[in-house]
Protein backbone atom coordinates (compact mmCIF):
# COMPACT_ATOMS: atom_id res chain seq x y z
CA UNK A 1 14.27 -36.55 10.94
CA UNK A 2 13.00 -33.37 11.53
CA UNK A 3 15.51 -30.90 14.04
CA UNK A 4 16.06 -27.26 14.26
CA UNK A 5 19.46 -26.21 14.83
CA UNK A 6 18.68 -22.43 16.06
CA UNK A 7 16.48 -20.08 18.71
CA UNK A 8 14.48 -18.08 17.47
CA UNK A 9 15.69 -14.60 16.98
CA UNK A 10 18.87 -16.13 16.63
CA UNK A 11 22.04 -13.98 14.85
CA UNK A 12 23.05 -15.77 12.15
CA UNK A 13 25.20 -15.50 9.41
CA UNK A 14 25.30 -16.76 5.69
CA UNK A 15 25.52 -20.87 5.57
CA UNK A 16 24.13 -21.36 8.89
CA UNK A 17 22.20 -24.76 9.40
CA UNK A 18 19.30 -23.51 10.47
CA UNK A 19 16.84 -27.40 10.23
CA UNK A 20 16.52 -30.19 9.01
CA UNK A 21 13.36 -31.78 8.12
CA UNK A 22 9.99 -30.98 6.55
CA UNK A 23 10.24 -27.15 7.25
CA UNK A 24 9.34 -24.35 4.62
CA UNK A 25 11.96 -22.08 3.72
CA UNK A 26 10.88 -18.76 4.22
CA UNK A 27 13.10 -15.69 3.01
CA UNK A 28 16.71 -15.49 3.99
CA UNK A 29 16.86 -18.81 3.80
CA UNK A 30 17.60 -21.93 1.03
CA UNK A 31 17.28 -25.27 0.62
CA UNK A 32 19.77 -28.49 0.13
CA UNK A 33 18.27 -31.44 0.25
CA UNK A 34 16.32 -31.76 3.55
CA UNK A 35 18.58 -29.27 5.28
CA UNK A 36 17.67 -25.45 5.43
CA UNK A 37 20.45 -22.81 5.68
CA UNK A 38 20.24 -19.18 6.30
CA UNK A 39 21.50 -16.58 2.79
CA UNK A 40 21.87 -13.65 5.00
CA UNK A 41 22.90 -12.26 7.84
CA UNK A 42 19.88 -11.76 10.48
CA UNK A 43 17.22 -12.94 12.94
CA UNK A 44 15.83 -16.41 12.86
CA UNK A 45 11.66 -16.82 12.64
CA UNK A 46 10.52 -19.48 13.00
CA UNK A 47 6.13 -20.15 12.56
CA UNK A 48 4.91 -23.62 12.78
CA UNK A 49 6.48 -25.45 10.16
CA UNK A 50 8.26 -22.27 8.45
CA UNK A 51 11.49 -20.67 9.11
CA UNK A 52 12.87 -17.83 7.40
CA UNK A 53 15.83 -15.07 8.07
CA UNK A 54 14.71 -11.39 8.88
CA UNK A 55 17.91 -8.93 7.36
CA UNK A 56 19.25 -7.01 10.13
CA UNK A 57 19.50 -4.28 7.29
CA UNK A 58 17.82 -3.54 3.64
CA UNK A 59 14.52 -2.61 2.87
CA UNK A 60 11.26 -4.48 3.59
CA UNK A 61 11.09 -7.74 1.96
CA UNK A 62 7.55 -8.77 1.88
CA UNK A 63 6.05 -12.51 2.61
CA UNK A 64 2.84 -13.58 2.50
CA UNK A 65 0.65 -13.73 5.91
CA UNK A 66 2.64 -10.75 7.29
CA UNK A 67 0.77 -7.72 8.76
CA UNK A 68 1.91 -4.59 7.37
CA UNK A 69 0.87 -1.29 6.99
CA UNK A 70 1.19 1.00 3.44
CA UNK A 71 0.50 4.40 2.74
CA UNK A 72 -1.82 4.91 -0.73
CA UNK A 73 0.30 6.50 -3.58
CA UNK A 74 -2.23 5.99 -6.12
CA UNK A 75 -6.25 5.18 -7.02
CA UNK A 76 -7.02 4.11 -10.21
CA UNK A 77 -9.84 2.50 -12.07
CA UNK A 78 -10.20 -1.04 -9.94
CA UNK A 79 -7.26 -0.78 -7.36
CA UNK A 80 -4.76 1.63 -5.21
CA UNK A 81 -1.06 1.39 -5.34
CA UNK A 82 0.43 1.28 -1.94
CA UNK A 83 3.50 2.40 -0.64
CA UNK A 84 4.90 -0.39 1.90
CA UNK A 85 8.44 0.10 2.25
CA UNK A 86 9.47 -2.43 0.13
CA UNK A 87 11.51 -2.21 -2.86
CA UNK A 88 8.16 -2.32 -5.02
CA UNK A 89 5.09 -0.97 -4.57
CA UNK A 90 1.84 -3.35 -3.73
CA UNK A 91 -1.40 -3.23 -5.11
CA UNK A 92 -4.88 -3.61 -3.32
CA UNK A 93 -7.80 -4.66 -5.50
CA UNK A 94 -11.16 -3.58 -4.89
CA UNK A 95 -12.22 -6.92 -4.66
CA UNK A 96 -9.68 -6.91 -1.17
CA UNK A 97 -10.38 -4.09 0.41
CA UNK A 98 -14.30 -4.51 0.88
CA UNK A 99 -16.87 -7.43 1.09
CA UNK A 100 -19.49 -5.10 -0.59
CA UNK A 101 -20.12 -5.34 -4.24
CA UNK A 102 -18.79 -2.41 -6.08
CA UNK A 103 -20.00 -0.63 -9.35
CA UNK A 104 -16.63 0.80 -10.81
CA UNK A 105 -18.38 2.80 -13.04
CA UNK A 106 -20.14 4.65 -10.67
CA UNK A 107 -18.07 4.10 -7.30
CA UNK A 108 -15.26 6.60 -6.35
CA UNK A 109 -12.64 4.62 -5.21
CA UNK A 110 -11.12 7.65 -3.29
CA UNK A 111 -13.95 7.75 -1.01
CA UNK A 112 -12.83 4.40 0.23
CA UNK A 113 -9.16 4.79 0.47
CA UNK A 114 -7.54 7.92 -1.15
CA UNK A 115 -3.79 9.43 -1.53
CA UNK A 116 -1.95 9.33 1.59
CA UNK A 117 -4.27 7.18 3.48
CA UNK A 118 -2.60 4.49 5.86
CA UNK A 119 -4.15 1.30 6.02
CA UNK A 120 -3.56 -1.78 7.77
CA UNK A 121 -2.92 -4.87 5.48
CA UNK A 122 -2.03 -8.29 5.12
CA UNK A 123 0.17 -9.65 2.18
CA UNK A 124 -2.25 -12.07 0.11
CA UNK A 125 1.01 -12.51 -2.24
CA UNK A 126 4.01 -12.18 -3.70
CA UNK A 127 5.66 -13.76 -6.82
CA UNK A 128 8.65 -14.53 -8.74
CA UNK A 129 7.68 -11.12 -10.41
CA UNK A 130 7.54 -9.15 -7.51
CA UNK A 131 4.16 -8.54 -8.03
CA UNK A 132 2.81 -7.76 -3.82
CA UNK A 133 -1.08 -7.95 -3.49
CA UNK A 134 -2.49 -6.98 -0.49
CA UNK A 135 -5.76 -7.17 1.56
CA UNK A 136 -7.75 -5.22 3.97
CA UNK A 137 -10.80 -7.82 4.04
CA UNK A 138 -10.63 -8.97 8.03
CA UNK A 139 -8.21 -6.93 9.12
CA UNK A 140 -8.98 -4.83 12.54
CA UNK A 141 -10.14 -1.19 12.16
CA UNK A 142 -11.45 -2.44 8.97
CA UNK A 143 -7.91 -2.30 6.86
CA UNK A 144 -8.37 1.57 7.73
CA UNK A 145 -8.03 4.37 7.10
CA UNK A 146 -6.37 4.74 9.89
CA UNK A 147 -7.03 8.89 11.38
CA UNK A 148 -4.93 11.33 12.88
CA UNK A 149 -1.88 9.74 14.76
CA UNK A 150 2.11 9.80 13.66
CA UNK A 151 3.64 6.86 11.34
CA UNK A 152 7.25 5.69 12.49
CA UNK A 153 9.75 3.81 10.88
CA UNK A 154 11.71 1.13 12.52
CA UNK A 155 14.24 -1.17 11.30
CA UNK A 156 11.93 -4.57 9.57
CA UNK A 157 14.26 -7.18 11.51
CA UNK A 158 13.86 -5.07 14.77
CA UNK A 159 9.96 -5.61 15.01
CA UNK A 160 9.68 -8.78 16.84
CA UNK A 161 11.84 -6.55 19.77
CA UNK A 162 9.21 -3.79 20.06
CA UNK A 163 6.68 -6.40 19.94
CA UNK A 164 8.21 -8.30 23.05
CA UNK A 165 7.81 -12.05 24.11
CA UNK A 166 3.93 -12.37 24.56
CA UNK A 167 3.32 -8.65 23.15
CA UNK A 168 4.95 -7.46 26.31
CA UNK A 169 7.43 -4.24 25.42
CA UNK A 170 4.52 -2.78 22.99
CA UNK A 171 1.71 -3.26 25.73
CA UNK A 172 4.00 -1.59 28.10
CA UNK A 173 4.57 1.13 26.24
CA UNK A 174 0.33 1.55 25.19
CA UNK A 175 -0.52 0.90 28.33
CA UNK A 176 1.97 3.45 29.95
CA UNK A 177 1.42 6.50 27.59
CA UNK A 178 -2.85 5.67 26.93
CA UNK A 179 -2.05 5.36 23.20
CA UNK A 180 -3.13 3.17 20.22
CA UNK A 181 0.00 1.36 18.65
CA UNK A 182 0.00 -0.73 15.50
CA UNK A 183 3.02 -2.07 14.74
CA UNK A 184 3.66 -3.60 10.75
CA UNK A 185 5.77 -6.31 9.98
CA UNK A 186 7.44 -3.95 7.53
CA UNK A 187 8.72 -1.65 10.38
CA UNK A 188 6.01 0.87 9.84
CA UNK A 189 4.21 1.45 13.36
CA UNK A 190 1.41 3.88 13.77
CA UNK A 191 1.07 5.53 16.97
CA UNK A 192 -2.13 7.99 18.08
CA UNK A 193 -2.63 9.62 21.33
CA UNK A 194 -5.44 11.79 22.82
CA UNK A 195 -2.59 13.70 24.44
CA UNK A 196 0.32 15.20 21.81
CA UNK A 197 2.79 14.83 24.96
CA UNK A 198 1.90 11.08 25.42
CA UNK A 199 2.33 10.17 21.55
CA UNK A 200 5.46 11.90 21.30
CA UNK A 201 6.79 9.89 24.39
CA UNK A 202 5.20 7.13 23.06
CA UNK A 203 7.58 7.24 19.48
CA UNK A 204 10.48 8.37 21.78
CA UNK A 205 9.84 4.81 23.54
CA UNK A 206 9.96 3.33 20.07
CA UNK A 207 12.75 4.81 18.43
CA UNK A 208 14.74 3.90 21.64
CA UNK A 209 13.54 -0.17 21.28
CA UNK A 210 14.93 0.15 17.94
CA UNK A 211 18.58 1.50 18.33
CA UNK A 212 18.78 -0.26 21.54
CA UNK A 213 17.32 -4.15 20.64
CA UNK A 214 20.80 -5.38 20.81
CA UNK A 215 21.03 -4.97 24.12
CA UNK A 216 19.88 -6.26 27.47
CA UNK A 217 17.89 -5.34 29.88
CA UNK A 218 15.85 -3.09 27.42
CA UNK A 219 12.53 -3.89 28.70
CA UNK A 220 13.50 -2.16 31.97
CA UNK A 221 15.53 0.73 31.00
CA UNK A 222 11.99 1.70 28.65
CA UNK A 223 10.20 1.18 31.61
CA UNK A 224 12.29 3.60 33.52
CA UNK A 225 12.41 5.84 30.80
CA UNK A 226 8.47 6.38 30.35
CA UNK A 227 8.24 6.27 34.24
CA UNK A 228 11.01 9.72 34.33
CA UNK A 229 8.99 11.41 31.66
CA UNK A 230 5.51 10.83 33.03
CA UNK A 231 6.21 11.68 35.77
CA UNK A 232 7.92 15.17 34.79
CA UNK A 233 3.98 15.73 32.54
CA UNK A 234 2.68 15.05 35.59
CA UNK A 235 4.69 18.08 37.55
CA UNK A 236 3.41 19.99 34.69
CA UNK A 237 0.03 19.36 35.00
CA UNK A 238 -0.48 17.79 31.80
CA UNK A 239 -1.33 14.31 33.42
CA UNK A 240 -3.07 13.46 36.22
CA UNK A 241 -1.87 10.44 37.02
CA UNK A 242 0.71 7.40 36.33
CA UNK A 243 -0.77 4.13 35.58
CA UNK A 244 0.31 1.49 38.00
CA UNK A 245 3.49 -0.71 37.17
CA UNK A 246 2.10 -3.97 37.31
CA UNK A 247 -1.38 -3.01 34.69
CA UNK A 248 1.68 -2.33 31.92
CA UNK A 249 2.91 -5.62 31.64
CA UNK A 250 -0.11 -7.25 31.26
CA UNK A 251 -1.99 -8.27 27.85
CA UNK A 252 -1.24 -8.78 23.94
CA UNK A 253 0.29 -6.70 22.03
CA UNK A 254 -0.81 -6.27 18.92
């Protein structure tokens, strides 16, 4: 019989019954018998047939499909190490990053991604050795490197509030401020504006999601927020105008 026993983004604590049935068992979660129970103490996720436990706290633990972005530590001979915010570094192969055919011994690798790059990945895996690999292959803006703009840290478990049912907090907040957002499933979210002013409200809009996802009525005290602000650029002349309410709300985030 299969039956889940939770919402998602559900609080839940260590032994919670969290389904029953033919569901994977993501991370933050275990198995007995047919019955999945949460390990720690966080958010329910649930996609399709998989349910795992997001940490409310702790560093980024990765799992494969996840969208995440990394910043390059390292280039070496056939691959970059990359710097994800997880407790071990990943590793993006040459052979991932780029449908082209590639002559190591006369290709350098920096001129694709170099040292304290940010790209834009997906985790291709992740095994019992904690061995991460990444790809960029697919991935919008190319896998990067991503230009310019500010990279902001938010808690992992807190993402799926920023995002917002339907992608509607984030496209609030892009919409509102004209800026570019991509937000990692690792809590790494990269914000660029054409106007400083409007990227620096947009990662004051961020930061504020994540100390304040607990709570309710979020969605509207952001709104009012970015509404007070743009409103004081535009007394100084460094907008023109506000974009209307009702444009904000509407759309994917991404």
């Amino acid at each position: 019989m299969r039956r889940i026993f939770v919402k998602p983004r559900e609080l839940v604590v260590p032994g919670t019954l969290l389904a029953q049935g033919p569901f994977k068992n993501g991370r933050g979660t275990f198995r007995e018998g047919n019955r999945v129970y949460s390990t720690v103490v966080g958010l329910v996720e649930i996609r399709g047939d998989m349910i795992r436990v997001i940490p409310l706290e702790g560093p980024y633990i990765p799992e494969v499909g996840d969208n995440v972005l990394g910043k390059i530590t390292d280039v070496r001979f056939s691959n970059w190490s990359v710097d994800i915010g997880a407790p071990y570094e990943a590793n993006l192969r040459v052979q991932d990053a780029t449908e082209e055919r590639i002559d190591l011994l006369k290709t350098d690798l920096r001129k694709i991604f170099d040292i304290g790059d940010i790209i834009y990945a997906k985790i291709k895996a992740y095994n019992e050795i904690n061995q991460i690999d990444l790809t960029t292959r697919g991935m919008p803006f190319k896998g990067g490197p991503l230009r310019g703009g500010q990279l902001v840290t938010i808690t992992p478990s807190k993402v799926p509030r920023l995002i917002g049912k339907g992608g509607s907090m984030i496209n609030m907040i892009k919409r509102l401020t004209n800026t570019r957002i991509i937000v990692g499933q690792n809590g790494w979210v990269w914000v660029s504006g054409r106007n400083d002013e409007l990227e620096k409200l947009a990662i004051e809009a961020i930061l504020k999601v994540n100390r304040e996802s607990h709570t309710h009525g979020l969605t509207d005290r952001v709104k009012e927020m970015l509404l007070k602000r743009l409103n004081d650029l535009r007394e100084q002349g460094v907008i023109e105008e506000i974009p209307h309410i009702e444009e904000a709300g509407e759309g994917e985030g991404e």
